[in-house]
Protein backbone atom coordinates (compact mmCIF):
# COMPACT_ATOMS: atom_id res chain seq x y z
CA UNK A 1 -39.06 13.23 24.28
CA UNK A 2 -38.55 12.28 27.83
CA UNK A 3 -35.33 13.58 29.37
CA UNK A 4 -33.28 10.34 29.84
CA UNK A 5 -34.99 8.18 27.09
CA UNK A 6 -31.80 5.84 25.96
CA UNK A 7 -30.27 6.30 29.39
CA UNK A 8 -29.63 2.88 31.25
CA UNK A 9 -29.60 4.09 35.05
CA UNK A 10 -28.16 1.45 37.58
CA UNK A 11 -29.57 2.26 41.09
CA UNK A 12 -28.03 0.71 44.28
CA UNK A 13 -30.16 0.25 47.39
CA UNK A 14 -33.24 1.02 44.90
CA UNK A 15 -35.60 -1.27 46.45
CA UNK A 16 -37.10 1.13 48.78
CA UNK A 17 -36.94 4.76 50.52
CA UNK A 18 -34.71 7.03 48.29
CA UNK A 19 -33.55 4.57 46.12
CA UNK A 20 -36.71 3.45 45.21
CA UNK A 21 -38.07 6.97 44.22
CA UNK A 22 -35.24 7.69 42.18
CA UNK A 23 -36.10 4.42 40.16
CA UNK A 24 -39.40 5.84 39.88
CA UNK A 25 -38.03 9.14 38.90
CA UNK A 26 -35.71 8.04 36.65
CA UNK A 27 -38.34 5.31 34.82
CA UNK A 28 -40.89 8.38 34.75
CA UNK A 29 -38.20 10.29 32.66
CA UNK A 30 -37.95 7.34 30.27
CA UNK A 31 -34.82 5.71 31.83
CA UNK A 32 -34.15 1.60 31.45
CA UNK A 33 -33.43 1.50 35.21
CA UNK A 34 -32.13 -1.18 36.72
CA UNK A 35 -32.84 -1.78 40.69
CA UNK A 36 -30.37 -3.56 42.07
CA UNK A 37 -30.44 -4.48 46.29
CA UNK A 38 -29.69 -7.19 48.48
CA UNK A 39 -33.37 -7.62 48.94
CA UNK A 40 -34.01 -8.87 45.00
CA UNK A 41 -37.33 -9.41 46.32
CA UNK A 42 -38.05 -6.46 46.87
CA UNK A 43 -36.74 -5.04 44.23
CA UNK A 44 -38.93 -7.26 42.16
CA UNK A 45 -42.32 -5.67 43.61
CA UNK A 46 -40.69 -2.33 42.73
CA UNK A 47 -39.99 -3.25 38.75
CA UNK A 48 -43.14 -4.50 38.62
CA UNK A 49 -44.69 -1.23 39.70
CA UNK A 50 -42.56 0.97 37.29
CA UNK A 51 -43.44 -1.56 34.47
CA UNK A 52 -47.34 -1.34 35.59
CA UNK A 53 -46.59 2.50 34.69
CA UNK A 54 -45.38 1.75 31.63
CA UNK A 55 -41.85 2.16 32.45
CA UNK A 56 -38.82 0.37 31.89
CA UNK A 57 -37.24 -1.21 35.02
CA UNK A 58 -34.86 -4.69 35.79
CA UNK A 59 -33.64 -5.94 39.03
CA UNK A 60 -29.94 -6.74 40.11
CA UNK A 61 -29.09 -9.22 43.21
CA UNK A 62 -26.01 -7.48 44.17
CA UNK A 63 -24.33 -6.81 47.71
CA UNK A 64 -22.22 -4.29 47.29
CA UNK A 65 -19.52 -4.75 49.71
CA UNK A 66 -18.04 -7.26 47.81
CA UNK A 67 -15.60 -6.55 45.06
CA UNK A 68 -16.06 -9.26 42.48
CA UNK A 69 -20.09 -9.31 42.59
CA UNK A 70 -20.05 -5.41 42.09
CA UNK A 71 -17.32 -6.46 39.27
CA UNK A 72 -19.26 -8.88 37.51
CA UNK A 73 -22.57 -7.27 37.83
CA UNK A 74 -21.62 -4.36 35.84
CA UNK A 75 -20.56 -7.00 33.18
CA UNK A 76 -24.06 -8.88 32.65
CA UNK A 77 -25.38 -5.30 32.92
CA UNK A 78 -22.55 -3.77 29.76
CA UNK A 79 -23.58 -7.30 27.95
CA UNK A 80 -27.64 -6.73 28.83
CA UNK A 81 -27.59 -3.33 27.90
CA UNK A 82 -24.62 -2.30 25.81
CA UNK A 83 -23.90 0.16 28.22
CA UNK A 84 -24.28 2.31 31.50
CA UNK A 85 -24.94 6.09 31.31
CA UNK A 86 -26.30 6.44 35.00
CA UNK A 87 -25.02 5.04 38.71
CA UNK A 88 -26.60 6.53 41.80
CA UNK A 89 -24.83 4.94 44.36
CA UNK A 90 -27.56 4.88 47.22
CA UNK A 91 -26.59 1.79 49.40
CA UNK A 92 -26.35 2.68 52.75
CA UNK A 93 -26.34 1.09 56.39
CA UNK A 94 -25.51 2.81 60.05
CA UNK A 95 -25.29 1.66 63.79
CA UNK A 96 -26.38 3.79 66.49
CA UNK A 97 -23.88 3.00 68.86
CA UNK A 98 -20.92 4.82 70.80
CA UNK A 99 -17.71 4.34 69.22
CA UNK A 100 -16.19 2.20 71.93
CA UNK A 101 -19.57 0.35 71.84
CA UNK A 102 -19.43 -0.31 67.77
CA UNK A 103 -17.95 -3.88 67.24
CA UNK A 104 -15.38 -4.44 64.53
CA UNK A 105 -17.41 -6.51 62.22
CA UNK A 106 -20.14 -3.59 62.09
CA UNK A 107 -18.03 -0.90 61.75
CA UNK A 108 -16.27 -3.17 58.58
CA UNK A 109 -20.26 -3.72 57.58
CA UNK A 110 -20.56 0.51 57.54
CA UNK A 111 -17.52 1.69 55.41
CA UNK A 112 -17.87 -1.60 53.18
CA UNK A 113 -21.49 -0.39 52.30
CA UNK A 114 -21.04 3.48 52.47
CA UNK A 115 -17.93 3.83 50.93
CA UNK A 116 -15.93 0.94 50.11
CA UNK A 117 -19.28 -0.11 47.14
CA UNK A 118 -19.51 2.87 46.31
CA UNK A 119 -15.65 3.02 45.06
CA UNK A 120 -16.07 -0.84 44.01
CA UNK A 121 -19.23 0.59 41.51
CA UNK A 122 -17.22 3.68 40.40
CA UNK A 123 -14.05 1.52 39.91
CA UNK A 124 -15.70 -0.93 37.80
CA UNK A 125 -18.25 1.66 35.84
CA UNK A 126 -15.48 3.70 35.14
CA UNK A 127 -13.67 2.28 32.29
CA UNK A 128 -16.77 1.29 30.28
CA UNK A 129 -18.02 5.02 30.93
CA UNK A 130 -15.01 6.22 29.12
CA UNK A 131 -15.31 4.12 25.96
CA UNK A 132 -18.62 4.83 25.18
CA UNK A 133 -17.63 8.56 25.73
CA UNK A 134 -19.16 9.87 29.23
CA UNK A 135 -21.77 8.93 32.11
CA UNK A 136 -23.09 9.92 34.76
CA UNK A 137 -22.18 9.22 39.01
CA UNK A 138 -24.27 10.44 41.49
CA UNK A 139 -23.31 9.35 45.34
CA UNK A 140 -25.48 9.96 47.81
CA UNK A 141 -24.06 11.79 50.81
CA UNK A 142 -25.68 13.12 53.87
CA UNK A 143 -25.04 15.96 56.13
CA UNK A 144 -22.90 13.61 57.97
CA UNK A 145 -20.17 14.52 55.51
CA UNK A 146 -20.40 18.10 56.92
CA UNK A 147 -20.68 17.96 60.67
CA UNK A 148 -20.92 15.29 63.34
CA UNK A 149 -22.93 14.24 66.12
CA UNK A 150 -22.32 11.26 68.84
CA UNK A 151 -23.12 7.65 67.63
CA UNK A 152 -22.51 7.58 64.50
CA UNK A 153 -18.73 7.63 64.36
CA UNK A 154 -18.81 4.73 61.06
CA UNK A 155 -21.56 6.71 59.25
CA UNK A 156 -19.45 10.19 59.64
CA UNK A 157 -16.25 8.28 58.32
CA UNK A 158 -18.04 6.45 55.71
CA UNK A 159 -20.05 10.00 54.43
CA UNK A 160 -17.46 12.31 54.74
CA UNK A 161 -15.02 9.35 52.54
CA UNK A 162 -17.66 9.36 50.14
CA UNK A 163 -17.55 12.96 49.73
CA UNK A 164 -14.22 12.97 49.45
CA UNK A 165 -14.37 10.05 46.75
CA UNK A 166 -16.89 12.31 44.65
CA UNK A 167 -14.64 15.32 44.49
CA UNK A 168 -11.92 13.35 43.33
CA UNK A 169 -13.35 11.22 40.94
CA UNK A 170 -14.68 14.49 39.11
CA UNK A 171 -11.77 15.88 38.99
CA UNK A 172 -10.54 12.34 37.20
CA UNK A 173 -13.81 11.92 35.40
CA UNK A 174 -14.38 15.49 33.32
CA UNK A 175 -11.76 14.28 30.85
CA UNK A 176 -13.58 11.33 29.74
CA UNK A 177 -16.71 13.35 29.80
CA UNK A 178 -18.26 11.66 32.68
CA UNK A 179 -20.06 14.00 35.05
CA UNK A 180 -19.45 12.57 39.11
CA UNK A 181 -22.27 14.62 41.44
CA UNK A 182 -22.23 14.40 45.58
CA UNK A 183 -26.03 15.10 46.65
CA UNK A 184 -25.43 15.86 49.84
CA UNK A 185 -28.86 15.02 51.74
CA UNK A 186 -30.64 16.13 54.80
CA UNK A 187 -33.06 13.86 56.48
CA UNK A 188 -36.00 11.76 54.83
CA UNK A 189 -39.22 9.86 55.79
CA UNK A 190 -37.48 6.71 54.83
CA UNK A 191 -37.27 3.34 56.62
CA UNK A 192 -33.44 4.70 57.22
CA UNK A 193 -34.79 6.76 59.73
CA UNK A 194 -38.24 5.89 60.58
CA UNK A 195 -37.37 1.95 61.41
CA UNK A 196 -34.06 3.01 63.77
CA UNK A 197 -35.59 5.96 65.20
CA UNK A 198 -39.35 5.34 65.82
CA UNK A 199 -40.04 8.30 68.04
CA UNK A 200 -38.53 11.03 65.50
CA UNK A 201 -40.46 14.02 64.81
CA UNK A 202 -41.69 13.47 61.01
CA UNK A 203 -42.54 17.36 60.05
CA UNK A 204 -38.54 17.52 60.99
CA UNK A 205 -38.27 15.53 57.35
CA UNK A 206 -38.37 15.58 53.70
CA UNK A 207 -40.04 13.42 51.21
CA UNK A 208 -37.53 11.59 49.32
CA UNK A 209 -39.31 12.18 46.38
CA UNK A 210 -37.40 16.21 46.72
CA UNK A 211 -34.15 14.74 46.48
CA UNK A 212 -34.91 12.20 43.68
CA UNK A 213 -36.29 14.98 41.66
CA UNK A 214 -32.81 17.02 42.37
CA UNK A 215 -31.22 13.83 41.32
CA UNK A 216 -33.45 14.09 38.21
CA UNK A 217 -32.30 17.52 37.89
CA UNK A 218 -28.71 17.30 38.32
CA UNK A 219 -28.58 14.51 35.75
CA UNK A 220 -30.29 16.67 32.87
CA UNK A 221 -27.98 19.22 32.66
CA UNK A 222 -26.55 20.62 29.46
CA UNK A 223 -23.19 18.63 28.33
CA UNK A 224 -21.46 21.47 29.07
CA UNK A 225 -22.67 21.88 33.06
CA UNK A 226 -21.24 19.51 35.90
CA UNK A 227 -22.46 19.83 39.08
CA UNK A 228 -20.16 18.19 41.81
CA UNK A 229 -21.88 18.85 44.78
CA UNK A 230 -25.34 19.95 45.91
CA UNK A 231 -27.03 20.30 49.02
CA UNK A 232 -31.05 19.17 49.76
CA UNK A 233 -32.41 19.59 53.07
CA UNK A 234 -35.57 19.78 54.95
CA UNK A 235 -37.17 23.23 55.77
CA UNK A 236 -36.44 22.22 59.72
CA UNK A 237 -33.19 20.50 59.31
CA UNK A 238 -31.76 19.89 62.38
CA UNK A 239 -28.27 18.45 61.47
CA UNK A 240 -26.91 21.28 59.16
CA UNK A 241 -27.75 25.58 60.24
């Protein structure tokens, strides 16, 4: 029997680069995964792949900075499905910019994506988690939780919250049984990185697919195993020794 057969797996930013290949992870495993992005169109090409593959996928329209549409898209999703076992909160924006240079609006746009949805998500998954009697969180850090670098002063705040937000929500969550995971990942050949930064050295990366499958992993563990943080990197990372 595949490992998450009966598992419904809600996916943020799942329309493409990581996010997408942990739907296809996820469906491969025999999750009901459900792909939700700003881009619903998107998202739509994706579901139709997994479903080509004989998998089970949905999509989601669903910004998650705000509040109320993270709020009442885990409701059509609990009435849809009868429940949520899985959230990888993937979502993620950044501005290259000096930290004088970054305007107000887009640093707001940065921690409102990064770490403000995911919170929104966990808030709202939270309570339905513990009445069916566990789940599953995974946020998806970066190495920008551990160290910094210029330019990116919203993306270190916003990673190095979400850590943060991880640790404590597993120290809330292991007493309802639900298991809350930090992956904290180096860089990938993703449009994250390869549209901002078209002159980057691509050996320097990892395939997404890596981390998905340590998503994959981190999510099968006995009952009895949490992990609460775990680290994926490229052979040649350059942003973590």
């Amino acid at each position: 029997m595949p490992a998450l057969r009966g598992k419904v797996a809600l996916v943020t930013g799942g329309a493409r680069g990581l996010g997408a290949e942990v739907c296809r992870v996820l469906a491969r495993h025999g999750a009901d995964v459900v792909c939700a992005d700003v881009r619903e169109d998107l998202a739509e090409g994706l579901v139709q792949e997994i479903r080509g593959a004989e998998g089970q996928a949905s999509t989601i329209a669903l910004d998650v900075r705000d509040p109320q549409a993270v709020a009442d898209a885990v409701g059509r999703l609990v009435r849809s499905h009868d429940r949520v076992d899985i959230v990888v909160n993937n979502a993620a924006i950044d501005i290259t910019v000096a930290a004088d240079e970054l305007a107000v609006d887009d640093w707001r746009r940065i921690i409102d994506t990064n770490l403000n949805g995911p919170y929104w998500l966990c808030r709202s998954v939270f309570p339905v988690m513990k009445r069916q009697g566990g789940g599953q969180i995974v946020n998806i850090a970066s190495t920008a939780a551990k160290r910094a670098w210029p330019n990116a002063t919203g993306y270190h705040a916003s990673k190095w919250g979400l850590l943060g937000l991880s640790h404590a929500l597993h120290a809330e969550g292991r007493a309802h049984g639900i298991k809350v995971t930090a992956v904290v990942s180096g860089g990938m050949r993703t449009p994250f990185l390869l549209d901002r930064f078209p002159d980057i050295d691509v050996n320097t990366l990892q395939d997404p697919r890596h981390v998905a499958d340590t998503i994959l992993f981190v999510l099968t563990r006995p009952p009895e195993t949490v992990i609460p943080e775990i680290m994926v990197l490229p052979m040649t990372e350059t942003s973590w020794p």
